[in-house]
Protein backbone atom coordinates (compact mmCIF):
# COMPACT_ATOMS: atom_id res chain seq x y z
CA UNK A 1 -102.22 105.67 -247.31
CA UNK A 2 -98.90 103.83 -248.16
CA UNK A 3 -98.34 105.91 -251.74
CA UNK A 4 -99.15 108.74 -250.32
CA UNK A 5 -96.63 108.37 -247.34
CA UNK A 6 -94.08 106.80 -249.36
CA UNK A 7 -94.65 109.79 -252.39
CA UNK A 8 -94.20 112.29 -249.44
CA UNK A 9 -91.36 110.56 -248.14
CA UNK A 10 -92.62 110.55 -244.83
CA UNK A 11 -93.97 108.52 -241.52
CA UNK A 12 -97.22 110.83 -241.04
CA UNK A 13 -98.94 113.00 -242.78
CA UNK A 14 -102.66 114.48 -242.53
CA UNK A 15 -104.95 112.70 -243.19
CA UNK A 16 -108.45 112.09 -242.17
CA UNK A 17 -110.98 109.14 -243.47
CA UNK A 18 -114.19 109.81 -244.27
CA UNK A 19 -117.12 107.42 -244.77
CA UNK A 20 -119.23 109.18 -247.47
CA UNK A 21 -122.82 108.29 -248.15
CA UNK A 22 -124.14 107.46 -245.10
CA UNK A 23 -127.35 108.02 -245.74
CA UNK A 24 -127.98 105.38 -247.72
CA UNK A 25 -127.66 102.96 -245.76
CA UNK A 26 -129.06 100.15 -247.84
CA UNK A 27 -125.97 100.59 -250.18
CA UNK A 28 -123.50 100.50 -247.47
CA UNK A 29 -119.81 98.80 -248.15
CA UNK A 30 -117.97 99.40 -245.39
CA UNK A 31 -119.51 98.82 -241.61
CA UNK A 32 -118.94 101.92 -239.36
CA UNK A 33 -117.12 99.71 -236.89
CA UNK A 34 -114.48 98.56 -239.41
CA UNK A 35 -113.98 102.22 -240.75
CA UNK A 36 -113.50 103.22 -237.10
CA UNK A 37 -111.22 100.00 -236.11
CA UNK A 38 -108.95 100.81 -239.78
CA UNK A 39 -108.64 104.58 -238.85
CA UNK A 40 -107.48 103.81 -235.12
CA UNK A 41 -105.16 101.42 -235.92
CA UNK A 42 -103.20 104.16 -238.09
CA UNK A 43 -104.46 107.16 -235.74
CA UNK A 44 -106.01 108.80 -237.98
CA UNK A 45 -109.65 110.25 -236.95
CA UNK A 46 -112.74 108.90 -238.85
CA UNK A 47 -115.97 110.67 -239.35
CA UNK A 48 -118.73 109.54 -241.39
CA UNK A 49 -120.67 111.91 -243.26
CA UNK A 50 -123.66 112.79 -245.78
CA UNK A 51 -123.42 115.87 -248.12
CA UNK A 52 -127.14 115.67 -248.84
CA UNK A 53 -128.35 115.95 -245.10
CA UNK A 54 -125.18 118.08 -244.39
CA UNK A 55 -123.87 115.89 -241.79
CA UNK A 56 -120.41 116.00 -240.37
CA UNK A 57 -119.18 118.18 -243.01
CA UNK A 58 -117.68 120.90 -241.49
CA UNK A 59 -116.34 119.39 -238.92
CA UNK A 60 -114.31 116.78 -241.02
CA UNK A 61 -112.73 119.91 -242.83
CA UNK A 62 -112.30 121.58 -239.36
CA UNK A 63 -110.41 118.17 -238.31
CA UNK A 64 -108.48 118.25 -241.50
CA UNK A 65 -107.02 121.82 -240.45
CA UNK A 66 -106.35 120.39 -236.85
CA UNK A 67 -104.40 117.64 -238.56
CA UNK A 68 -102.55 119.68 -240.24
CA UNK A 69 -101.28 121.69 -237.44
CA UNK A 70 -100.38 118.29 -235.35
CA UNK A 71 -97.94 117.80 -238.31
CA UNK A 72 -96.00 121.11 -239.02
């Protein structure tokens, strides 16, 4: 998030984190909770998603397009 801000030269930019995988839970690196606590401390809106049961994935690239209009 910090290279990409500081590439951009700016304070904000949109950005939205995504927890990917979620259906396998088993393998799981990063607790829900902390993905959620990291993305609200920088106000950025978390989802977490699974391409293979189709979950969340249209509405993380229908947030994206919201972010983007909060910036411009």
């Amino acid at each position: 998030m910090k290279k990409i801000l500081r590439v951009k030269e700016q304070t904000r930019f949109p950005m939205v984190l995504v927890g990917n995988q979620i259906d396998r839970d088993s393998e799981r690196q990063v607790d829900m909770n902390e993905g959620f606590k990291w993305a609200s401390a920088r106000n950025i809106p978390f989802f977490e998603a699974s391409a293979f049961k189709r979950l969340n994935i249209s509405e993380i690239f229908e947030q994206a397009v919201r972010e983007v209009h909060i910036v411009i």
